[in-house]
PDB file of N, CA and C in Angstrom:
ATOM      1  N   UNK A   1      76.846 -70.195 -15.692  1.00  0.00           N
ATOM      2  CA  UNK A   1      76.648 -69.559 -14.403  1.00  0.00           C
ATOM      3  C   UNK A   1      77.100 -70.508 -13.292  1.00  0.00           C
ATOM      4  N   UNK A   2      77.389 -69.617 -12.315  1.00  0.00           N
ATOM      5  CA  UNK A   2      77.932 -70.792 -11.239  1.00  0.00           C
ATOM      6  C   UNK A   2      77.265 -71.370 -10.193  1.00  0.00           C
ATOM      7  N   UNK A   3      77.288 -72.504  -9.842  1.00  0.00           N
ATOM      8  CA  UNK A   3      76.504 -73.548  -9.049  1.00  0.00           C
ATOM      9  C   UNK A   3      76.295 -72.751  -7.580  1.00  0.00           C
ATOM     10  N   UNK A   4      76.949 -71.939  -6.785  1.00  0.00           N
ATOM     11  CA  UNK A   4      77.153 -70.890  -5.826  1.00  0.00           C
ATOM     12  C   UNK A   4      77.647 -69.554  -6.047  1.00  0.00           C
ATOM     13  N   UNK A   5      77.047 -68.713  -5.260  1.00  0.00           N
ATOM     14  CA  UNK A   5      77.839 -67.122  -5.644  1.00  0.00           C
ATOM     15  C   UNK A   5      79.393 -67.404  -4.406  1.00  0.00           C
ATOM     16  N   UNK A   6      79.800 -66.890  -4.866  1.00  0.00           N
ATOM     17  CA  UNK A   6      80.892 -66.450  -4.394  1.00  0.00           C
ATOM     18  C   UNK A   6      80.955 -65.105  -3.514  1.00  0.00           C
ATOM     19  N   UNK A   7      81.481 -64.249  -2.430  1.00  0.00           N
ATOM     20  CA  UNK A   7      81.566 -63.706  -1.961  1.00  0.00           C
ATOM     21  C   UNK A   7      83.110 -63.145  -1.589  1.00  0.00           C
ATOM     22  N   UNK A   8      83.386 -61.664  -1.231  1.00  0.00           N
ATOM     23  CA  UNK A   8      84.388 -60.822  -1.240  1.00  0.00           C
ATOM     24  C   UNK A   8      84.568 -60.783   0.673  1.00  0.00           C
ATOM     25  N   UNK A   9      86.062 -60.054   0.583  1.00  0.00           N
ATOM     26  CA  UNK A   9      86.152 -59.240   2.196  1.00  0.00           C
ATOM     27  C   UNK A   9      85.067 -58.307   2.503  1.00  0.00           C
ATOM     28  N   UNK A  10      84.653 -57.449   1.904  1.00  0.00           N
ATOM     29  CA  UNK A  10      84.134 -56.217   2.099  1.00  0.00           C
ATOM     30  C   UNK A  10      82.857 -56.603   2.485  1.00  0.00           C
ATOM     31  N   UNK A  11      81.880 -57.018   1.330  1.00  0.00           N
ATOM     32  CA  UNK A  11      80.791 -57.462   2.369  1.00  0.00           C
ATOM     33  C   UNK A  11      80.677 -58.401   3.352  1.00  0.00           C
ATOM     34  N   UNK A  12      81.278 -59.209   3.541  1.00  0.00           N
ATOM     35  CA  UNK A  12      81.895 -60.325   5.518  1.00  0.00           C
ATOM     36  C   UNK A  12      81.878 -59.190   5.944  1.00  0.00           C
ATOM     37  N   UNK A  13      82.872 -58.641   6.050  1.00  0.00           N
ATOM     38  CA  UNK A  13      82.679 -57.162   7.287  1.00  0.00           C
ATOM     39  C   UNK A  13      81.738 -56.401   7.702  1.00  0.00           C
ATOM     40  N   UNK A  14      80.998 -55.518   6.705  1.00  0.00           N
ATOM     41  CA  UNK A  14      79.903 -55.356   6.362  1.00  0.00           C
ATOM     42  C   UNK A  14      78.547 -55.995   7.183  1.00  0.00           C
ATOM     43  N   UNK A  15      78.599 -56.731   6.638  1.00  0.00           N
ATOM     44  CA  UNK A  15      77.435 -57.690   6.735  1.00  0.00           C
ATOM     45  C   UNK A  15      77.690 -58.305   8.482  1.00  0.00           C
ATOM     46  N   UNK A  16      78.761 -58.774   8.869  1.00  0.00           N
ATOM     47  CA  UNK A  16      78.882 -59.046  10.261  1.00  0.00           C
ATOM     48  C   UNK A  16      78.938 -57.979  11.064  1.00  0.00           C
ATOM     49  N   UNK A  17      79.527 -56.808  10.569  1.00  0.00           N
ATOM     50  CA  UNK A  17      79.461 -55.945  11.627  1.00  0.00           C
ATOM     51  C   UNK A  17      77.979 -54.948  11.721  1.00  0.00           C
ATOM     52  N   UNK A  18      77.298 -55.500  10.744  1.00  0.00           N
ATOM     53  CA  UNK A  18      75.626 -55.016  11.053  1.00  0.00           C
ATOM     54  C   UNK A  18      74.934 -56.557  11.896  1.00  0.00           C
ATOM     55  N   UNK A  19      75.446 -57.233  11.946  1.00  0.00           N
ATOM     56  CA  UNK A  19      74.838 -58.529  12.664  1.00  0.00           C
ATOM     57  C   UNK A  19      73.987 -58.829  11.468  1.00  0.00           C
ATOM     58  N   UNK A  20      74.337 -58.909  10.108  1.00  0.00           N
ATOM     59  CA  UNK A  20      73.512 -59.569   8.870  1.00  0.00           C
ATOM     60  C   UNK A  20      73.306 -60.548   8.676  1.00  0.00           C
ATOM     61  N   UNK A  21      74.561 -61.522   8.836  1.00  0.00           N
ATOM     62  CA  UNK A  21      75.045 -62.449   7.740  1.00  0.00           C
ATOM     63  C   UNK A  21      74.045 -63.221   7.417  1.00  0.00           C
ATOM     64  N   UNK A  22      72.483 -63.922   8.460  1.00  0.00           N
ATOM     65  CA  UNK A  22      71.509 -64.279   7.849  1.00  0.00           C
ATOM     66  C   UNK A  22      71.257 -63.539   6.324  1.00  0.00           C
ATOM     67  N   UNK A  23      71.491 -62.564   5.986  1.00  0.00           N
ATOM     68  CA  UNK A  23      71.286 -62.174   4.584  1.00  0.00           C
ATOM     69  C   UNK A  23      71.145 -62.940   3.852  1.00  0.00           C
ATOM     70  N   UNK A  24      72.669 -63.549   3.412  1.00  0.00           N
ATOM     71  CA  UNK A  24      72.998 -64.329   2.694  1.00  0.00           C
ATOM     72  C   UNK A  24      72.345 -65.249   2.737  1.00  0.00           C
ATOM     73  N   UNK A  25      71.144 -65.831   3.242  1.00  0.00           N
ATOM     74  CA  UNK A  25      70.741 -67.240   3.199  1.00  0.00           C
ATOM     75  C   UNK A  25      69.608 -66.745   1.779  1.00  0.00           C
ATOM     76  N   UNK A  26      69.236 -65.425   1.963  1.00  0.00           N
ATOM     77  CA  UNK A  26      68.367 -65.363   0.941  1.00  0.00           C
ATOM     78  C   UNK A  26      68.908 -65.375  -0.505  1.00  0.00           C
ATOM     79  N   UNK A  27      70.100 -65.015  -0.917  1.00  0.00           N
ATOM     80  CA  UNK A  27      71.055 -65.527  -2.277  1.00  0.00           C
ATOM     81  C   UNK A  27      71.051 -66.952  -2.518  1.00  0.00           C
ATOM     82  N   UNK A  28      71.592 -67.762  -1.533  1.00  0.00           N
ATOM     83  CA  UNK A  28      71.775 -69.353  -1.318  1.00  0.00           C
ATOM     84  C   UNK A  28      72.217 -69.668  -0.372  1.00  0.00           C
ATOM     85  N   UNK A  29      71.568 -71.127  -0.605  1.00  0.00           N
ATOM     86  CA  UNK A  29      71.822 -71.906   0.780  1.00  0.00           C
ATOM     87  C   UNK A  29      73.422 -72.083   0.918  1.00  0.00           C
ATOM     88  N   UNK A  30      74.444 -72.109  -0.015  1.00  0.00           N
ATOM     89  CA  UNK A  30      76.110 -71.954   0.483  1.00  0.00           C
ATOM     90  C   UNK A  30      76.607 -71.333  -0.696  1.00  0.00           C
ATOM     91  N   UNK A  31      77.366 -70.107   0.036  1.00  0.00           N
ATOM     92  CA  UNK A  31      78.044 -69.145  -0.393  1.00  0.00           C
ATOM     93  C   UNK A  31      79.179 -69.110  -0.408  1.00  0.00           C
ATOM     94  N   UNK A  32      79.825 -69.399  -1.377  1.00  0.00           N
ATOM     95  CA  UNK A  32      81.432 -69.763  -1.256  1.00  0.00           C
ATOM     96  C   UNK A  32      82.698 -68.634  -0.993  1.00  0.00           C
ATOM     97  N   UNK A  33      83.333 -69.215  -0.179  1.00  0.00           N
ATOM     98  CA  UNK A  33      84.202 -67.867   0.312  1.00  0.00           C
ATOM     99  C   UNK A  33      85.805 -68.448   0.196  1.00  0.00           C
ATOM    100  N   UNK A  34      86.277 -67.626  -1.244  1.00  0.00           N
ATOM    101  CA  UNK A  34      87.081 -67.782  -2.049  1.00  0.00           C
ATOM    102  C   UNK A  34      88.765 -68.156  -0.480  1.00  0.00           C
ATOM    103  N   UNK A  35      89.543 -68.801  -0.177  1.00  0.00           N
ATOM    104  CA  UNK A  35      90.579 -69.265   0.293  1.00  0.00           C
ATOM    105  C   UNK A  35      90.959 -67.661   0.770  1.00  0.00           C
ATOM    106  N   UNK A  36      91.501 -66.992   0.112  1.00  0.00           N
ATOM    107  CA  UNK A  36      92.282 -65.738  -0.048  1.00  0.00           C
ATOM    108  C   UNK A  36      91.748 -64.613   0.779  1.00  0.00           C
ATOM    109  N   UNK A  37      90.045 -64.462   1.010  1.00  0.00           N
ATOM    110  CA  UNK A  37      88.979 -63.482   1.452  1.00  0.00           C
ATOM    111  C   UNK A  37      89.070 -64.231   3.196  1.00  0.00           C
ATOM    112  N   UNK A  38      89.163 -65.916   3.199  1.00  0.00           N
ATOM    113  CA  UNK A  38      88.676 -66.312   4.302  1.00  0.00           C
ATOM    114  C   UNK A  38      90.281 -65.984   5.497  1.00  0.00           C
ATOM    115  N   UNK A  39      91.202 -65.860   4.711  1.00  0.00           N
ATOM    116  CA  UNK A  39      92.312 -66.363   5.555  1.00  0.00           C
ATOM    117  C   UNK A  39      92.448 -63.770   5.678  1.00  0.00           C
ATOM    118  N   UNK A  40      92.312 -63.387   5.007  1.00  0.00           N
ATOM    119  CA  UNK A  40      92.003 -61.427   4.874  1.00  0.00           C
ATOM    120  C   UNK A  40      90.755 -61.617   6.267  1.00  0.00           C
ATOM    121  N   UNK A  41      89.984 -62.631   5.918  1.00  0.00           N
ATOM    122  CA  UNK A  41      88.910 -62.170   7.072  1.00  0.00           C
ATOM    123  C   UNK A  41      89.499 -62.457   8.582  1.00  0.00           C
ATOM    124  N   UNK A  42      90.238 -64.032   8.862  1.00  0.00           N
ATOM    125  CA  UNK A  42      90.929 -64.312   9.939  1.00  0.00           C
ATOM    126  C   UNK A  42      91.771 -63.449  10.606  1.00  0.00           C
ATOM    127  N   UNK A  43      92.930 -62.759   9.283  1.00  0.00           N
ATOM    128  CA  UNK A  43      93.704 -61.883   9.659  1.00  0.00           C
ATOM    129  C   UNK A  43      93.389 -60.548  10.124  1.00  0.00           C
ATOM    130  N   UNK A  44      91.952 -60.140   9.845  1.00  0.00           N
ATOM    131  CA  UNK A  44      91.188 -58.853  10.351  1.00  0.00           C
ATOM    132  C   UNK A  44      90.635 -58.992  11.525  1.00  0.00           C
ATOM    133  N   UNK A  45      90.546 -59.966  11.461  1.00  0.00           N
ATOM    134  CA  UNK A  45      89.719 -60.420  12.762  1.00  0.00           C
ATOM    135  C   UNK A  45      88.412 -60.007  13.131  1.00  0.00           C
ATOM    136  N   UNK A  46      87.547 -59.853  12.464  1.00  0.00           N
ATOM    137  CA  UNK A  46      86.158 -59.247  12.245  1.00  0.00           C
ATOM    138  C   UNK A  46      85.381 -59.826  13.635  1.00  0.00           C
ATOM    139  N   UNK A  47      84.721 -59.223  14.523  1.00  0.00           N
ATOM    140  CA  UNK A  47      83.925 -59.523  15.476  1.00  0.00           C
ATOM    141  C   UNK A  47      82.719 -60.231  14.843  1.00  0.00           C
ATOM    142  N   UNK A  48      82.010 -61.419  15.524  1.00  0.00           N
ATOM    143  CA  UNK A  48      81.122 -61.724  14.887  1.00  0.00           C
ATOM    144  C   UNK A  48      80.980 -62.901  13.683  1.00  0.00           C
ATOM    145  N   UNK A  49      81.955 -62.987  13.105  1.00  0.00           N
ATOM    146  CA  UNK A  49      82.709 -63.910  12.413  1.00  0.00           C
ATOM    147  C   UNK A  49      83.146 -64.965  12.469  1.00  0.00           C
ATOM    148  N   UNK A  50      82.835 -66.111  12.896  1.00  0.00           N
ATOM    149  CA  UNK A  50      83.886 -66.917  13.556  1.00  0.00           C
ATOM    150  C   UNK A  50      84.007 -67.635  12.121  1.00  0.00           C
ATOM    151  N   UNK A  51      85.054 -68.541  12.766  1.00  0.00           N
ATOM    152  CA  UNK A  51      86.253 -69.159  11.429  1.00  0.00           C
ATOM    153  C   UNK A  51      84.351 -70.657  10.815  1.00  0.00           C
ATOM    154  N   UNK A  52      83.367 -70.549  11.587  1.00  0.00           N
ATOM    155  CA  UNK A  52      83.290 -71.691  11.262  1.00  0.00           C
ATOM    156  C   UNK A  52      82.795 -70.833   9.903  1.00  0.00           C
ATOM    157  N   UNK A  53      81.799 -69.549  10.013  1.00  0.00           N
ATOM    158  CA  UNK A  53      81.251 -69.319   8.989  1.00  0.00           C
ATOM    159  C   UNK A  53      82.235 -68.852   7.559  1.00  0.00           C
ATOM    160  N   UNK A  54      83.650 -69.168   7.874  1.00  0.00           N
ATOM    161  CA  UNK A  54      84.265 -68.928   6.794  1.00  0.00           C
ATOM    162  C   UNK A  54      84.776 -70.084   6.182  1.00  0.00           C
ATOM    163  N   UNK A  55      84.975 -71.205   6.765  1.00  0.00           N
ATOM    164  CA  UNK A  55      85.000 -72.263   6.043  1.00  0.00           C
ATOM    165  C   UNK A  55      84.012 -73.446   5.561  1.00  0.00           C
TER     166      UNK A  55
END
């Protein structure tokens, strides 16, 4: 099993555009956000989002 979950585009969006992302603290304390999802999230430009919580 892996030392962090990992996370997708779909829920970032999701989840920021409900003002969630505290969610995630209840999974773990760092949630890894695969290179490929973070640079899909930049390019979407999701409100709410900023680049710090993607890297």
């Amino acid at each position: 099993m892996a030392k962090f979950p990992a996370i997708n585009t779909s829920p970032l969006i999701f989840l920021s555009k409900a003002n969630l992302l505290n969610l995630l603290q209840i999974v773990s304390s760092k949630i890894i956000v695969p290179e490929a999802v973070a640079t899909e999230i930049l390019a979407y430009g999701v409100v709410g989002l900023a680049p710090s919580y993607v890297f």
